[in-house]
Every structure is written in structure tokens, then in C-alpha cells.
C-alpha atoms as a PDB file:
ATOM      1  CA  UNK A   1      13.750   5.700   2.534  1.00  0.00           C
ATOM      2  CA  UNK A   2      10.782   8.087   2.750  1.00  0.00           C
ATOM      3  CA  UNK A   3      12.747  10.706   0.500  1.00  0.00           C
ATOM      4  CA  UNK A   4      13.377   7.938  -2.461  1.00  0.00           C
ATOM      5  CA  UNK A   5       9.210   7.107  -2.442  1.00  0.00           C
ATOM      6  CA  UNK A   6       8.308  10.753  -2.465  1.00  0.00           C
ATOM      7  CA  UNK A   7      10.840  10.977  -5.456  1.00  0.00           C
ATOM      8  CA  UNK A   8       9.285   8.539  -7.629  1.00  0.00           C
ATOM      9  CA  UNK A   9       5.687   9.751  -6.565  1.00  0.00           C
ATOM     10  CA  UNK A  10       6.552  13.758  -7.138  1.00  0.00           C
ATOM     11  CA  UNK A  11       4.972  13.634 -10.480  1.00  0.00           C
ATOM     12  CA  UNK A  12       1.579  12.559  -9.613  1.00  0.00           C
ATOM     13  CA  UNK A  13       1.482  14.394  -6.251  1.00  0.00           C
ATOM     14  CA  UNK A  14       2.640  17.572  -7.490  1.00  0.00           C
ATOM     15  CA  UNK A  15      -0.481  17.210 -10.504  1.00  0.00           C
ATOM     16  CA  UNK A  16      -3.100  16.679  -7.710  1.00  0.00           C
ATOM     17  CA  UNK A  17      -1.132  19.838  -5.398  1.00  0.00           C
ATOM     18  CA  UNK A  18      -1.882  21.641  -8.448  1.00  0.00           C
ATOM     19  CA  UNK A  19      -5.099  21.765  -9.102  1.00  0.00           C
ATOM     20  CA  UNK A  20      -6.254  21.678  -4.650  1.00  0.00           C
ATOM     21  CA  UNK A  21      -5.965  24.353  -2.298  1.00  0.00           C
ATOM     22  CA  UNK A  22      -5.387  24.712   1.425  1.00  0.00           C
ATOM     23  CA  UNK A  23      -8.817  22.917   1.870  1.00  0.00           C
ATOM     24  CA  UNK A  24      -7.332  19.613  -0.143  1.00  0.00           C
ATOM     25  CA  UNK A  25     -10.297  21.087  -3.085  1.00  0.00           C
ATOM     26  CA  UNK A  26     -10.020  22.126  -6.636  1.00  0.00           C
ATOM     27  CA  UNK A  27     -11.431  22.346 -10.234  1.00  0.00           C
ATOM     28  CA  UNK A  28      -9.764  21.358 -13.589  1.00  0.00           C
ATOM     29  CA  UNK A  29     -11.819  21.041 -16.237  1.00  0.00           C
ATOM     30  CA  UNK A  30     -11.810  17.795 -18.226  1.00  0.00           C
ATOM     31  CA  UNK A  31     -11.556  16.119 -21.752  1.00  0.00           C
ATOM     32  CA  UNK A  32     -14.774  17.274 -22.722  1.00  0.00           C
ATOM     33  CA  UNK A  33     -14.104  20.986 -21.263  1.00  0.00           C
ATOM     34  CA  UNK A  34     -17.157  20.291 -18.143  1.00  0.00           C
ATOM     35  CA  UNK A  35     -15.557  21.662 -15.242  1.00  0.00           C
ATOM     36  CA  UNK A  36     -14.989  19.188 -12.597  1.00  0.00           C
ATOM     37  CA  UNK A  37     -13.901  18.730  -8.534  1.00  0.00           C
ATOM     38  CA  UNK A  38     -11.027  17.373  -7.371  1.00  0.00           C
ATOM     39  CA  UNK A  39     -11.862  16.852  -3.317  1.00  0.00           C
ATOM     40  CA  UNK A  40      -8.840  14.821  -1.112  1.00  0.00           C
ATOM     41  CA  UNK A  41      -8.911  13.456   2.682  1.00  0.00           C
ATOM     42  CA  UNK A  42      -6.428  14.295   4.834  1.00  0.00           C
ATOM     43  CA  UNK A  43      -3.280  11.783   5.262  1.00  0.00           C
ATOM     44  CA  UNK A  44      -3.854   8.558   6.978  1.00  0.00           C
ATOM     45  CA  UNK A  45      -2.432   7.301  10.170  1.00  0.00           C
ATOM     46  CA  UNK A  46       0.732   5.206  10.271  1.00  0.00           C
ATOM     47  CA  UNK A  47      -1.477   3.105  11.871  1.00  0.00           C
ATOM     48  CA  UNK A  48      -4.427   3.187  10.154  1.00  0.00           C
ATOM     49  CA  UNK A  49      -1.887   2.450   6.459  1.00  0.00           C
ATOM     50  CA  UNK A  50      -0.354  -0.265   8.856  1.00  0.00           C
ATOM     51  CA  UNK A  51      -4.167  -2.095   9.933  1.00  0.00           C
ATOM     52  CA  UNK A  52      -5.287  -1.325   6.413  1.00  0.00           C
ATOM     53  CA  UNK A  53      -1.706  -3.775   4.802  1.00  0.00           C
ATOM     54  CA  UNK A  54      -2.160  -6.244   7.319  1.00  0.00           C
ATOM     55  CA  UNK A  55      -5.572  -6.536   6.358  1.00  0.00           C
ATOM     56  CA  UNK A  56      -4.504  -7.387   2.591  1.00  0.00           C
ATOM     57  CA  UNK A  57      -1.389  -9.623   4.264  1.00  0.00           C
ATOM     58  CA  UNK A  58       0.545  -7.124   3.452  1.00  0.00           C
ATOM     59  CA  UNK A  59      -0.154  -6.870  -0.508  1.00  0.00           C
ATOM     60  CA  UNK A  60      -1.040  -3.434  -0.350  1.00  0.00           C
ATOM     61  CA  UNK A  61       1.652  -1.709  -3.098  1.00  0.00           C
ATOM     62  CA  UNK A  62       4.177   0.629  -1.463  1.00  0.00           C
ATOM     63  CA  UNK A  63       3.244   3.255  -4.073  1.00  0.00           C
ATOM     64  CA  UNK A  64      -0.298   3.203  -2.749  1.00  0.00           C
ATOM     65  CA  UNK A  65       0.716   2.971   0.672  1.00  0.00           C
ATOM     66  CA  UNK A  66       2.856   6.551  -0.086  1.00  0.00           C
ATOM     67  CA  UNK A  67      -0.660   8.167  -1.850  1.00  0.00           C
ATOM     68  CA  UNK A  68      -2.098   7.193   1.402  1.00  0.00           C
ATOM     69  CA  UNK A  69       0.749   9.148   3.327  1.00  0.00           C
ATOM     70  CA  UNK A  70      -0.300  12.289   1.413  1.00  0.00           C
ATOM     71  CA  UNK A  71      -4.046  11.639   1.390  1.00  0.00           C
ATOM     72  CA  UNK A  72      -6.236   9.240   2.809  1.00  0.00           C
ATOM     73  CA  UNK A  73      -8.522   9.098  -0.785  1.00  0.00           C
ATOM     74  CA  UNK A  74      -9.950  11.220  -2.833  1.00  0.00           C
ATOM     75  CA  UNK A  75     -12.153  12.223  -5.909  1.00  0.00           C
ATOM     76  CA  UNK A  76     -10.512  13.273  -8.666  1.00  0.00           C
ATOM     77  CA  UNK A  77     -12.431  14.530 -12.044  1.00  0.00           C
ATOM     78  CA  UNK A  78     -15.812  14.252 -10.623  1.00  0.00           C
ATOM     79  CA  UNK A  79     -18.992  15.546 -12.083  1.00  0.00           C
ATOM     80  CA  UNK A  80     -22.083  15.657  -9.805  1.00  0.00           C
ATOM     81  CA  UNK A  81     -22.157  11.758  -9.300  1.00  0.00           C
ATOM     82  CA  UNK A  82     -22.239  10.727 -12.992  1.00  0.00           C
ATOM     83  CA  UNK A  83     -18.677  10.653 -13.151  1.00  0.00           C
ATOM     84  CA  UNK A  84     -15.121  10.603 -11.289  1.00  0.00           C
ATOM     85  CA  UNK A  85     -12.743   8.580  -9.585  1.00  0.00           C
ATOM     86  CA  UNK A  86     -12.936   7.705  -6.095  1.00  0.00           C
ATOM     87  CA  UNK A  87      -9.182   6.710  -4.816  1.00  0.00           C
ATOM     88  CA  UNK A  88     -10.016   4.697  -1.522  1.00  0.00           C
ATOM     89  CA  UNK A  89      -9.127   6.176   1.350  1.00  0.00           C
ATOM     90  CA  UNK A  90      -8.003   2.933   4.320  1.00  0.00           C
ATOM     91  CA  UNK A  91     -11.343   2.393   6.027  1.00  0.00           C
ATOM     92  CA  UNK A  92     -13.013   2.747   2.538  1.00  0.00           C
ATOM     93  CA  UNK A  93     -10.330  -0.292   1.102  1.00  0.00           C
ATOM     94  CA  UNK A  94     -11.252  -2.827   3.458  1.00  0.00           C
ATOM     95  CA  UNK A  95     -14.707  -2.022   3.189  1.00  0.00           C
ATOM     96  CA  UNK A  96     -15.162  -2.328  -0.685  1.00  0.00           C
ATOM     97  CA  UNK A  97     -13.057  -5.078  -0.638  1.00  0.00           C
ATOM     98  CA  UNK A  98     -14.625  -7.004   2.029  1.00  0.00           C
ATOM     99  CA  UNK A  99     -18.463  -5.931   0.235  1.00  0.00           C
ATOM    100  CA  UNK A 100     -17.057  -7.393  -3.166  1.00  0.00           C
ATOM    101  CA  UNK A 101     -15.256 -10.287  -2.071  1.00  0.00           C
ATOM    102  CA  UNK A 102     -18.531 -11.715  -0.490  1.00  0.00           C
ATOM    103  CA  UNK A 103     -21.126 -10.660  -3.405  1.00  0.00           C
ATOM    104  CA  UNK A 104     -18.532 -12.466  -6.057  1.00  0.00           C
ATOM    105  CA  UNK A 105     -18.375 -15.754  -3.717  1.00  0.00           C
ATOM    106  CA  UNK A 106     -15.801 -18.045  -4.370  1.00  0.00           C
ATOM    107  CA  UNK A 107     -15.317 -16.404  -7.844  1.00  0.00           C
ATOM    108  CA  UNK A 108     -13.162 -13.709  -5.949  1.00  0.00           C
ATOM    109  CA  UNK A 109      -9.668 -13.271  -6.565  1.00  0.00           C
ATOM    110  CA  UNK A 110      -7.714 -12.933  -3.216  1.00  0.00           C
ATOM    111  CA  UNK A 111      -4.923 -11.402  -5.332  1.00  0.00           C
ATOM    112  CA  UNK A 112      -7.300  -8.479  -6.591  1.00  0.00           C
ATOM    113  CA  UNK A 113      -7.193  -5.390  -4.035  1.00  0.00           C
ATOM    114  CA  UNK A 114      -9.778  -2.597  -5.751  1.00  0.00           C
ATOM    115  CA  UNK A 115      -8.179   1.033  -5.175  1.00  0.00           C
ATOM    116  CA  UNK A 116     -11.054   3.196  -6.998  1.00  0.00           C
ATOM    117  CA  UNK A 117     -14.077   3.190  -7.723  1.00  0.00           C
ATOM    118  CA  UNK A 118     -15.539   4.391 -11.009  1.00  0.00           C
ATOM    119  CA  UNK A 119     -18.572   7.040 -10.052  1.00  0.00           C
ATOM    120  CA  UNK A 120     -21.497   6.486 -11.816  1.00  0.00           C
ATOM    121  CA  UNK A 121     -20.412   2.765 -13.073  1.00  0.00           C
ATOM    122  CA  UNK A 122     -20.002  -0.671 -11.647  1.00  0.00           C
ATOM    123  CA  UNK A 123     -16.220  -0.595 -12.044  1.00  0.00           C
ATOM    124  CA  UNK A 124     -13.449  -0.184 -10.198  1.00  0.00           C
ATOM    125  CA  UNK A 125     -10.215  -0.130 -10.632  1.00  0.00           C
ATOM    126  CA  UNK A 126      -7.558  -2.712  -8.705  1.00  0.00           C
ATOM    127  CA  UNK A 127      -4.386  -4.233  -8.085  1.00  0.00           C
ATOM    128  CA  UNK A 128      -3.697  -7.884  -9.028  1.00  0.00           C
ATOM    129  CA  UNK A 129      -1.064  -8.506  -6.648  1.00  0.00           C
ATOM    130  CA  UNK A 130       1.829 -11.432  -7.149  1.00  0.00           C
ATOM    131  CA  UNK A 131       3.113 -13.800  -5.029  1.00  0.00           C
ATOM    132  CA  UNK A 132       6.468 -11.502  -5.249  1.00  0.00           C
ATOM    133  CA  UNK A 133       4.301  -8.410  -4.612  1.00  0.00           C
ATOM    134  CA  UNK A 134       4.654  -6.995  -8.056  1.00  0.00           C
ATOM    135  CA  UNK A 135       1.443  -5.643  -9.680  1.00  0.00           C
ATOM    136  CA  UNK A 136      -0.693  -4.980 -12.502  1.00  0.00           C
ATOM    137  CA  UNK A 137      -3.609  -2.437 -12.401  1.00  0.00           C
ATOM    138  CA  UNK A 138      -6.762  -3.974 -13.761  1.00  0.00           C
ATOM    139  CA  UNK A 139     -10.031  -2.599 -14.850  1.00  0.00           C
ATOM    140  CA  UNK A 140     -12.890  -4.238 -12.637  1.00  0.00           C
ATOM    141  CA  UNK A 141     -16.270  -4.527 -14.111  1.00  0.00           C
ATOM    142  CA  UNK A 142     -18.373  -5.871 -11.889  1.00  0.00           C
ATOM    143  CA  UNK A 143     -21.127  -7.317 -14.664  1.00  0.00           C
ATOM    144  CA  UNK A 144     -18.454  -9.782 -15.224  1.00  0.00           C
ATOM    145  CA  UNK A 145     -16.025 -12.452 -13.365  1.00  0.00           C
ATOM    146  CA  UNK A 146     -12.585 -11.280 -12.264  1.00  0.00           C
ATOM    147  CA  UNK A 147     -11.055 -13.370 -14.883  1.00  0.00           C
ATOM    148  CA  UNK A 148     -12.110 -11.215 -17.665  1.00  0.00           C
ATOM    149  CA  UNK A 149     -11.113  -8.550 -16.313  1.00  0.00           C
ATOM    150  CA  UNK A 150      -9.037  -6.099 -18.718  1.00  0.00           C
ATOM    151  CA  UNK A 151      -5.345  -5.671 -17.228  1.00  0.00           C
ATOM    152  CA  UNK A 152      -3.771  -2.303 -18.108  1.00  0.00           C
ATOM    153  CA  UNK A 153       0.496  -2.543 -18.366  1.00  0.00           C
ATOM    154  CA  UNK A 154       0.749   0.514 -15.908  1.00  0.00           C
ATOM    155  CA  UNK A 155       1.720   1.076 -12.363  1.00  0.00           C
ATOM    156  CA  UNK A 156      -0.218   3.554 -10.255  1.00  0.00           C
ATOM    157  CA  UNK A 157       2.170   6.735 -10.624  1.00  0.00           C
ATOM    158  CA  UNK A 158       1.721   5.834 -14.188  1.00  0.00           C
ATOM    159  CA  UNK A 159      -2.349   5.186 -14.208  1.00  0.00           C
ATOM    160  CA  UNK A 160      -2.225   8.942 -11.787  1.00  0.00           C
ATOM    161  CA  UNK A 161      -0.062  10.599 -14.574  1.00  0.00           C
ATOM    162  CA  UNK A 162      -2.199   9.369 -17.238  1.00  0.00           C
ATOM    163  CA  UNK A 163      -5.507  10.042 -16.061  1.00  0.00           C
ATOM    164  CA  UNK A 164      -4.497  13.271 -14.755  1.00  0.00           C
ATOM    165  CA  UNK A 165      -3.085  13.918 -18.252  1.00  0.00           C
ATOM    166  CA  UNK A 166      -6.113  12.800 -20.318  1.00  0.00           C
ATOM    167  CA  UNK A 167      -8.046  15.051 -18.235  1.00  0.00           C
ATOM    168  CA  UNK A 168     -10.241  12.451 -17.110  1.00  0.00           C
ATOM    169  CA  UNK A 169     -10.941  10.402 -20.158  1.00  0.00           C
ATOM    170  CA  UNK A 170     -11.365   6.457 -19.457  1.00  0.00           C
ATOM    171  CA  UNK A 171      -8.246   5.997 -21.444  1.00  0.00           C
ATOM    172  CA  UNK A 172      -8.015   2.083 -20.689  1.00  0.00           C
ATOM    173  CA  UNK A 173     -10.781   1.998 -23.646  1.00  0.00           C
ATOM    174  CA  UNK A 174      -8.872   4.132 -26.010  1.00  0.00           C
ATOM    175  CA  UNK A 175      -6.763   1.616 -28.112  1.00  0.00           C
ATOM    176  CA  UNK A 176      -4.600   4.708 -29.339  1.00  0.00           C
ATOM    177  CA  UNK A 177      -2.972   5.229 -25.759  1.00  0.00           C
ATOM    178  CA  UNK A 178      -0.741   2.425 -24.683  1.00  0.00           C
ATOM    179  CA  UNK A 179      -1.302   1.194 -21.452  1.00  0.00           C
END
């Protein structure tokens, strides 16, 4: 079982073993030729993946759960703190979560689980989980009610692989890369 999700997560993993040393740190310079850091956190725990699904009733997508296997979050692409990605490590999930679910209220969507956050911007980036556990990535901006928020038609390995390949770039605003 293991084997099969490190098969369809080889792509992205190998990208981020790329560009990180023995220290889990690296630089790759971006879309706009700044040299940036890529800085991951050691694996997580069985148990600490385990506490961290339970905690989202067991929403949390398996593709997410294998990143965690591998590394417990991570900035990729970042630049001083104007820019990068912050991939939530499990501590960092429920925390974030659990912080936006009670500043949006009742206007929180329980189906939403946010997986990055967007250095230097109030956006994140999230899952919008099904009833049958399928998922669609959506980009969070906090300035404005869950509802509106922009869904991308990607899965993770695929939002990885594309960020990763655009260097960087925000390419859920670029209308000339399909998402």
C-alpha cells in the first residue's frame, strides 16, 4: 500500500529532493530569477498524521497525509517573508485551522481544511473536502467569505508539480495555465 502512494507522489517528492540537501534546505531561483529557500521539517509521527486526521474526522487527503510521511511542512520558494509557501506541518494544521475557523464564525466551511499559507498575504491555500472524501484545492483569501473562494481543478501532486514548475509564480491567477 505504502509503495503505490509513494508511486503516485514520486514526481513532486523527487522536485523538492532536488533542490534540499542532507539538512532538508535548498535554493532554486524563481520566475522572476530572485533566488529563493526551500526549508522542510522532518517527517511526522504516525501518530502525530493519525491525531492530526482525527482532528479533521478523518478528511485529511491521503496524498497530504503521504507529504506528511516525507516531511512534516515546509517553505518552499520563499523570499525573506514577502513571499513563499508555507505547507503545514500537523501541529501547524490544527492550529490555523482552529485560528480561522473561529475568526470567520459561523461563515466557516467545516469542509475547508487550509494546507498553506501564502507568506506575505492573507491567503491560504485548502482542501474542500466531500462527503465521499474527494477534493478540490481552493484559493483562500481571507478579505473575503469562503464561498467566493476561487477553486482550482487540481489535486495536490498536481498543485506541487505546478508550482514547483512555474518556479513559484501564483499561477491560479494566470488564466493561460489551466488549473
Amino acid at each position: 500500500m505504502v509503495d503505490i502512494k509513494i508511486n503516485k507522489m514520486e514526481s513532486y517528492l523527487s522536485k523538492i529532493k532536488r533542490v534540499i540537501g542532507q539538512d532538508l534546505k535548498g535554493e532554486v531561483k524563481t520566475f522572476e530569477n530572485l533566488t529563493s529557500h526551500f526549508s522542510m521539517q522532518t517527517k511526522a509521527s504516525n501518530e502525530d498524521i493519525s491525531n492530526c486526521d482525527n482532528f479533521f474526522h478523518s478528511k485529511l487527503p491521503d496524498d497530504y497525509k503521504v507529504f506528511l510521511e516525507y516531511y512534516n511542512g515546509g517553505i518552499l520558494f520563499q523570499i525573506e517573508d514577502f513571499i513563499g509557501y508555507d505547507f503545514l506541518g500537523t501541529e501547524q494544521l490544527i492550529r490555523q485551522n482552529s485560528s480561522q475557523k473561529n475568526s470567520f464564525g459561523e461563515d466557516w466551511d467545516n469542509n475547508i481544511i487550509l494546507f498553506c499559507r501564502c507568506l506575505g498575504d492573507a491567503e491560504y491555500m485548502g482542501f474542500k473536502v466531500s462527503e465521499t472524501h474527494n477534493y478540490e484545492i481552493v484559493h483562500c483569501f481571507m478579505d473575503e467569505w469562503p464561498e467566493k473562494w476561487k477553486v482550482l481543478k487540481c489535486n495536490f501532486k498536481e498543485f506541487i508539480n505546478l508550482l514547483i514548475d512555474e518556479e513559484g509564480k501564483e499561477f491560479w491567477y494566470d488564466e493561460n495555465i489551466q488549473t
